[in-house]
Protein backbone atom coordinates (compact mmCIF):
# COMPACT_ATOMS: atom_id res chain seq x y z
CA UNK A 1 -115.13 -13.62 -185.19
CA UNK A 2 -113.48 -14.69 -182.09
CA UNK A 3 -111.82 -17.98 -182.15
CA UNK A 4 -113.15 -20.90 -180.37
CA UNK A 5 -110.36 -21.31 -178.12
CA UNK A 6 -110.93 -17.86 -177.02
CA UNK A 7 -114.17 -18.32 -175.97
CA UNK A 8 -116.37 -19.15 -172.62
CA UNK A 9 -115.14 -19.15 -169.03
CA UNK A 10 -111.45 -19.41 -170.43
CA UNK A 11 -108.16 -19.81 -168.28
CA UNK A 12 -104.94 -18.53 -170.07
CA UNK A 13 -101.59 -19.02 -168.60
CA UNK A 14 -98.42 -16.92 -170.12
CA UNK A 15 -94.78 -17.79 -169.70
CA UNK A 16 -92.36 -14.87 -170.18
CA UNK A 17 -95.47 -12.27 -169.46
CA UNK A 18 -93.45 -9.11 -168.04
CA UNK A 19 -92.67 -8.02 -171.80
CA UNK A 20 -92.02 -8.30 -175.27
CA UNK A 21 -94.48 -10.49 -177.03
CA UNK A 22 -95.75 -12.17 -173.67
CA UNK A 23 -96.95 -8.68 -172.57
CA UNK A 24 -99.01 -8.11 -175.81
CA UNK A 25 -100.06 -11.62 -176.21
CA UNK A 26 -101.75 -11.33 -172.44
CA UNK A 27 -103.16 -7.79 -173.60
CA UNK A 28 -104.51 -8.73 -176.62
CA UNK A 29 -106.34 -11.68 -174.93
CA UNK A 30 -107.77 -10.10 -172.22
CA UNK A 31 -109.68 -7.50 -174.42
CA UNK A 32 -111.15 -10.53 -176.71
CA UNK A 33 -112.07 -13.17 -173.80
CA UNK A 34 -115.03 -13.18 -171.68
CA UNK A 35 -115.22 -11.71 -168.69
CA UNK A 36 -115.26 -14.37 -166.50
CA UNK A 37 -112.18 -15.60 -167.65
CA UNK A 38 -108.37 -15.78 -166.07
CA UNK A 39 -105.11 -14.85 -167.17
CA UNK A 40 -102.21 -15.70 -165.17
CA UNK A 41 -98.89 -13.96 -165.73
CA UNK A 42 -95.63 -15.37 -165.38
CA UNK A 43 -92.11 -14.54 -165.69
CA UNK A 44 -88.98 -13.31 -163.60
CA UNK A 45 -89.43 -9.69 -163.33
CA UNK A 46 -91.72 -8.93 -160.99
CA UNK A 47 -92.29 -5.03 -162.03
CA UNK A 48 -92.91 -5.86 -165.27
CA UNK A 49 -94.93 -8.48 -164.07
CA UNK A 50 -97.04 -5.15 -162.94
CA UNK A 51 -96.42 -3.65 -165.24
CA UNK A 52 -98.48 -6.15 -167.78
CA UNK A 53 -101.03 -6.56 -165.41
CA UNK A 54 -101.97 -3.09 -165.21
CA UNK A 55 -102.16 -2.69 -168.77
CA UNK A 56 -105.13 -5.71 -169.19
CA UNK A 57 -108.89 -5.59 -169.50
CA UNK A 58 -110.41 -4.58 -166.41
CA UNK A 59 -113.28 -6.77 -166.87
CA UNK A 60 -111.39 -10.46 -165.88
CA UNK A 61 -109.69 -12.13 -163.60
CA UNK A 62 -105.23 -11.25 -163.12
CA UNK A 63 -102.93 -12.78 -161.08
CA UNK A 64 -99.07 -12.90 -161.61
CA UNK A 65 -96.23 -14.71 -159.89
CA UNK A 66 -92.61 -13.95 -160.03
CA UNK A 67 -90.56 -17.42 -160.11
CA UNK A 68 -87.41 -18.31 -162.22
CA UNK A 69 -88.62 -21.30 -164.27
CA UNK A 70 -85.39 -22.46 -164.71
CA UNK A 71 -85.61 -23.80 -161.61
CA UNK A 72 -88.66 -24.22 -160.26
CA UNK A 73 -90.24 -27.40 -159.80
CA UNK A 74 -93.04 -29.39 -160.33
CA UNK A 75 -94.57 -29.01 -157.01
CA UNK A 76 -93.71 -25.34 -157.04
CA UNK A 77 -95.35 -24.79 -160.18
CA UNK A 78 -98.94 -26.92 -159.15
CA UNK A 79 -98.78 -24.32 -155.93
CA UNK A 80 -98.63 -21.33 -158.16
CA UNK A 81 -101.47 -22.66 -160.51
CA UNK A 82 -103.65 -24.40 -157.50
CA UNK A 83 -104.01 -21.55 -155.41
CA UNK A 84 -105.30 -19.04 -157.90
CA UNK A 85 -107.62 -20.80 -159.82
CA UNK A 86 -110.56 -23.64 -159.79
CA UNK A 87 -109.64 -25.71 -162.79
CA UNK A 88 -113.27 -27.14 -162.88
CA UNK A 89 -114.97 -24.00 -163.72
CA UNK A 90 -113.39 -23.11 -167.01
CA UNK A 91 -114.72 -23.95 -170.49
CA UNK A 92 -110.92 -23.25 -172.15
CA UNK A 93 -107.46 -23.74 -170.56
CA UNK A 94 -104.11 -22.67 -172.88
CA UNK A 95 -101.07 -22.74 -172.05
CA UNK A 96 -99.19 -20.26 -173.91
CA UNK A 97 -95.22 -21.13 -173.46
CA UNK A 98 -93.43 -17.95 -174.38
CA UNK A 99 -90.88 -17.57 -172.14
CA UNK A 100 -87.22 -17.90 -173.06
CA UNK A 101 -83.61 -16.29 -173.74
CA UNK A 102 -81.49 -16.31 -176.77
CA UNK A 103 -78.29 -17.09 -175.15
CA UNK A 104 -74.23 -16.04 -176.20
CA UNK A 105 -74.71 -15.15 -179.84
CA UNK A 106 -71.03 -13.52 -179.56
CA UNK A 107 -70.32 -17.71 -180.01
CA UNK A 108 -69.74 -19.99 -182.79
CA UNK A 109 -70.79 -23.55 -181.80
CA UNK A 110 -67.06 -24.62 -182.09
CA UNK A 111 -66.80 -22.31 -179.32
CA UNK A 112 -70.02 -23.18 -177.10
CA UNK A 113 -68.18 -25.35 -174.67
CA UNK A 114 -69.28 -24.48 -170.70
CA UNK A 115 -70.96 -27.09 -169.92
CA UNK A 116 -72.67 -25.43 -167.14
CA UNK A 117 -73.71 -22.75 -169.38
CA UNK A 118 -75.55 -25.48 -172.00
CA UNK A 119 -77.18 -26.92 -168.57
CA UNK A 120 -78.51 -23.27 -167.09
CA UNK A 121 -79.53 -22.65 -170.90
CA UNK A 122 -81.43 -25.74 -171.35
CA UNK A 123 -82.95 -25.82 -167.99
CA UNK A 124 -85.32 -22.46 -168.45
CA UNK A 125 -85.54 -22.93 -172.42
CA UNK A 126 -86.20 -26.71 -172.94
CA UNK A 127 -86.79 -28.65 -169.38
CA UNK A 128 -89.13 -25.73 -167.69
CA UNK A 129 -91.31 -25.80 -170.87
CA UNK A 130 -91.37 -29.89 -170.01
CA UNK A 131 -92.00 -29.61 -166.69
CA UNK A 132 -94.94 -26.89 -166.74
CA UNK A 133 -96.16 -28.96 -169.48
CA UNK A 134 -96.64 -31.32 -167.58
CA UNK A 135 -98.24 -29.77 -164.55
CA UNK A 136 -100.80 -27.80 -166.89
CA UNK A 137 -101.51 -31.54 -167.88
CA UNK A 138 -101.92 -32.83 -164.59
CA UNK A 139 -103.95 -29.87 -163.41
CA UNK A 140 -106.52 -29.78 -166.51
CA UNK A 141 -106.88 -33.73 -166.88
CA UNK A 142 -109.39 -35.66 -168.67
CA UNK A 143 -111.64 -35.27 -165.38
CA UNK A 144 -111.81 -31.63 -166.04
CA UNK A 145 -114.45 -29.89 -168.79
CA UNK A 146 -111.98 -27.57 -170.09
CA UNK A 147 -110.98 -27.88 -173.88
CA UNK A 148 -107.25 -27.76 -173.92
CA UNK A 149 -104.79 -25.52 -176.07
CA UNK A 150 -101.18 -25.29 -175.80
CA UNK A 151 -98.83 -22.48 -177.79
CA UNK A 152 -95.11 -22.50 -177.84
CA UNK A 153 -93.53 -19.85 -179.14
CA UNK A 154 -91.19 -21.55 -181.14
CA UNK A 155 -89.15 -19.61 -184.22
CA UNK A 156 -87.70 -20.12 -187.90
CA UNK A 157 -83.75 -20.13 -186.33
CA UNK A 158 -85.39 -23.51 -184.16
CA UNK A 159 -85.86 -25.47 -187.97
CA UNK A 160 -83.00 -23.46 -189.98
CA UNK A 161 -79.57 -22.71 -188.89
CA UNK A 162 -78.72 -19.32 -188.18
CA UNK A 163 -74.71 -18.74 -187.71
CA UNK A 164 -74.11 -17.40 -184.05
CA UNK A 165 -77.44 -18.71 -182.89
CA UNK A 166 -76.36 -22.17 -181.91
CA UNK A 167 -77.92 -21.77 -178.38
CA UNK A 168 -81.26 -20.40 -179.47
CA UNK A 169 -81.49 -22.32 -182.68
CA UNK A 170 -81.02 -26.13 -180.11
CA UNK A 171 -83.32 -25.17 -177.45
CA UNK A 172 -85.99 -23.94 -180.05
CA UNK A 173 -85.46 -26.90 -182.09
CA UNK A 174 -85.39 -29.31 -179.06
CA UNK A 175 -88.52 -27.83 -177.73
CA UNK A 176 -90.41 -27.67 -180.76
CA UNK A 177 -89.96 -31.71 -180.93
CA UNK A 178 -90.90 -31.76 -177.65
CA UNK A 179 -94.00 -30.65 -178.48
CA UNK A 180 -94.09 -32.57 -181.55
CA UNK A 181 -94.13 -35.41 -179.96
CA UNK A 182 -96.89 -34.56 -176.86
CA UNK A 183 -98.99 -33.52 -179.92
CA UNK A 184 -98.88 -37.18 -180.98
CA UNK A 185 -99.42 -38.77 -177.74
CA UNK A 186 -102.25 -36.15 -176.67
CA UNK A 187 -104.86 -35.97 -179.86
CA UNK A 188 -107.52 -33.82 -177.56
CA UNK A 189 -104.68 -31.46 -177.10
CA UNK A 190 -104.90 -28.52 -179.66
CA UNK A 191 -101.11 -27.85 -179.95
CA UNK A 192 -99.59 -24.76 -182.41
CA UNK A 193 -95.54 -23.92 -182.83
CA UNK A 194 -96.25 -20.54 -183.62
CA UNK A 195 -93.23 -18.80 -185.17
CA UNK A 196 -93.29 -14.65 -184.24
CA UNK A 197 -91.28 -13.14 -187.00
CA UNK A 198 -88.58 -10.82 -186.55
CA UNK A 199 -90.56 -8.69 -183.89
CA UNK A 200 -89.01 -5.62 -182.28
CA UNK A 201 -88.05 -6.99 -179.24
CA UNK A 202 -85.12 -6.55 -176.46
CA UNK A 203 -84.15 -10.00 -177.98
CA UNK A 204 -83.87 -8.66 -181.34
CA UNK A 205 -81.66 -5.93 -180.80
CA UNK A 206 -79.21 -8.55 -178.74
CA UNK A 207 -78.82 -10.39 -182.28
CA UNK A 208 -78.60 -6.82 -184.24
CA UNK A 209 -75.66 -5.54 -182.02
CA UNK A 210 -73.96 -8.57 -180.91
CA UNK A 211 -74.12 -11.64 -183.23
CA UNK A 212 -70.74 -12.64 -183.68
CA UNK A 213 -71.12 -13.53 -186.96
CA UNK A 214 -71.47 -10.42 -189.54
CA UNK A 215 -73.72 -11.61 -191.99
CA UNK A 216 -76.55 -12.10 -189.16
CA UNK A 217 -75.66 -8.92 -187.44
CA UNK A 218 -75.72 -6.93 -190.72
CA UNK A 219 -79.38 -8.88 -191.81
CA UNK A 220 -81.06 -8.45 -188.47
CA UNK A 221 -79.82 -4.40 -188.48
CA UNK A 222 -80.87 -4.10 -192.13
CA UNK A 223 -84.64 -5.23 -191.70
CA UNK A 224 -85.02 -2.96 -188.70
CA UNK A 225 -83.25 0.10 -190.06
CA UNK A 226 -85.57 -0.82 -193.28
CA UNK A 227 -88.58 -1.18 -191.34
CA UNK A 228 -89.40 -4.67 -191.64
CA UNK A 229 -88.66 -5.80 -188.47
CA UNK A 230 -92.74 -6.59 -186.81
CA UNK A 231 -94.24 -4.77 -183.47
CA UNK A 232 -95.87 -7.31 -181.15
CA UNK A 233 -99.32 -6.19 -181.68
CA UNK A 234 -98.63 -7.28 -185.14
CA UNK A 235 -97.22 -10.58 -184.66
CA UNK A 236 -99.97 -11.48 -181.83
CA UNK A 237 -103.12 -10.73 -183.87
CA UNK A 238 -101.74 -12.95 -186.52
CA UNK A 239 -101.31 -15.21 -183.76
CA UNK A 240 -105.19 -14.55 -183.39
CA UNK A 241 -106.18 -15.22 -186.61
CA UNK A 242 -104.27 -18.44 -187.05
CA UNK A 243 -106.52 -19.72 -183.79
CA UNK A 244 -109.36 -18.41 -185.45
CA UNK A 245 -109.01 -20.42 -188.75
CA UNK A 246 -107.49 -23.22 -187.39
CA UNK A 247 -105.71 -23.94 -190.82
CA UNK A 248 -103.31 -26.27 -189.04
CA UNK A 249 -102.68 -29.39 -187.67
CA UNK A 250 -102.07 -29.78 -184.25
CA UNK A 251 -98.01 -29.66 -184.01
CA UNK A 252 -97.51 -27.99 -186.70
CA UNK A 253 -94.67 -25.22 -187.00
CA UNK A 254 -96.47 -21.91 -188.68
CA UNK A 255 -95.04 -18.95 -189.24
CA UNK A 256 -96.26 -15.48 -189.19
CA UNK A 257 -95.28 -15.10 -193.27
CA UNK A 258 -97.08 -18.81 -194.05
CA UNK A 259 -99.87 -18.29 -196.25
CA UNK A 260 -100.08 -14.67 -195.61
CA UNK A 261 -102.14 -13.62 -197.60
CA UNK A 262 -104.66 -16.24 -197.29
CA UNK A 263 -105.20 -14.58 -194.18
């Protein structure tokens, strides 16, 4: 059964879209949406930008822009969305906020001390989430139809300390309360901190071969040499099913191991 958010005219925007999990979350959706619906892709890289896009359903609507949300800005962002979509015509808008880095994990937190490093960190992991938050918000206001659903892909090292992962671990952490909160203040807002798993990512092998700390290193290697480790096809179609069931309250942290087998 498809879940409700995924269906009618439905507009889906993805952060962080030119691989990894962003790439299968936007191919995943576009083979269960309808037809008339709208994906747009968005990230740095704009060949794997492509790259995604030519990998989608044929049968809807892709466009894709290349922009470093770390500092782009509000108008910036409303131009991107505004001129490649009518907000007014869709039945379903989500935001899905996937985009992100994990940062110096060669670094204790006793040693995290660049100042300018926690500000270019926080700016495209915490305050560009904020920001196009807040534009999707303005965009898709009360005055427009569209049922609204927001996803950040949040992760278990952003509610339990990790050694080595004192970058990732703050600006998942910071942004998960971010959206804590908005899920408070914004009741008609479906809102899900959807936590991946250890998926077989770039971002994965980064903590595998270069955690400073061996205990992580040697975990994160062990799961993947043992198999454990999750593809993203995996990861998004739980990601599907939790939509589908809608088991959760909106703001909640879930993981892809809650409740598994209830699924």
């Amino acid at each position: 059964m498809t879940p409700e958010a995924l269906t009618g005219k439905v507009f889906i925007l993805i952060t962080g879209a030119s691989q990894g999990i962003g790439r299968q979350i936007a191919i995943t959706l576009s083979e269960i949406v309808d037809k008339n619906s709208q994906i747009l892709l968005i990230a740095r890289n704009e060949n794997g930008l492509k790259e995604t896009r030519d990998k989608l359903s044929k049968n809807i609507n892709v466009n894709y822009a290349s922009v470093d949300l770390g500092v782009a800005t509000d108008e910036q962002l409303t131009e991107i969305i505004s001129n490649v979509t009518d907000v007014d015509k869709f039945d379903r808008a989500i935001l899905i906020q996937n985009a992100g880095s994990v940062g110096d994990v060669t670094k204790n937190t006793a040693q995290m001390n660049d100042m300018d490093y926690w500000k270019n960190y926080f700016a495209l992991n915490v305050f560009s989430t904020a920001i196009l938050n807040s534009v999707f918000m303005k965009l898709f206001n009360d005055n427009v139809k569209a049922k609204k659903y927001i996803i950040n892909i949040s992760s278990l090292m952003g509610i339990k300390p990790f050694k080595s992962m004192g970058y990732y671990g703050s600006g998942k952490a910071a942004r998960e309360m971010y959206f804590k909160v908005f899920a408070e203040e914004f009741p008609q807002v479906n809102v899900l901190n959807y936590s991946p798993g250890p998926v077989e990512t770039e971002m994965l092998v980064t903590v595998a071969t270069k955690a400073g700390d061996d205990e992580v290193r040697n975990t994160i290697n062990d799961t993947r040499i043992q198999k454990k480790s999750l593809t993203p096809e995996q990861t998004v179609n739980r990601l599907v099913n939790i939509l589908r069931d809608q088991k959760y309250k909106s703001g909640d942290h879930v993981d892809y191991f809650d409740e598994f087998l209830k699924f």
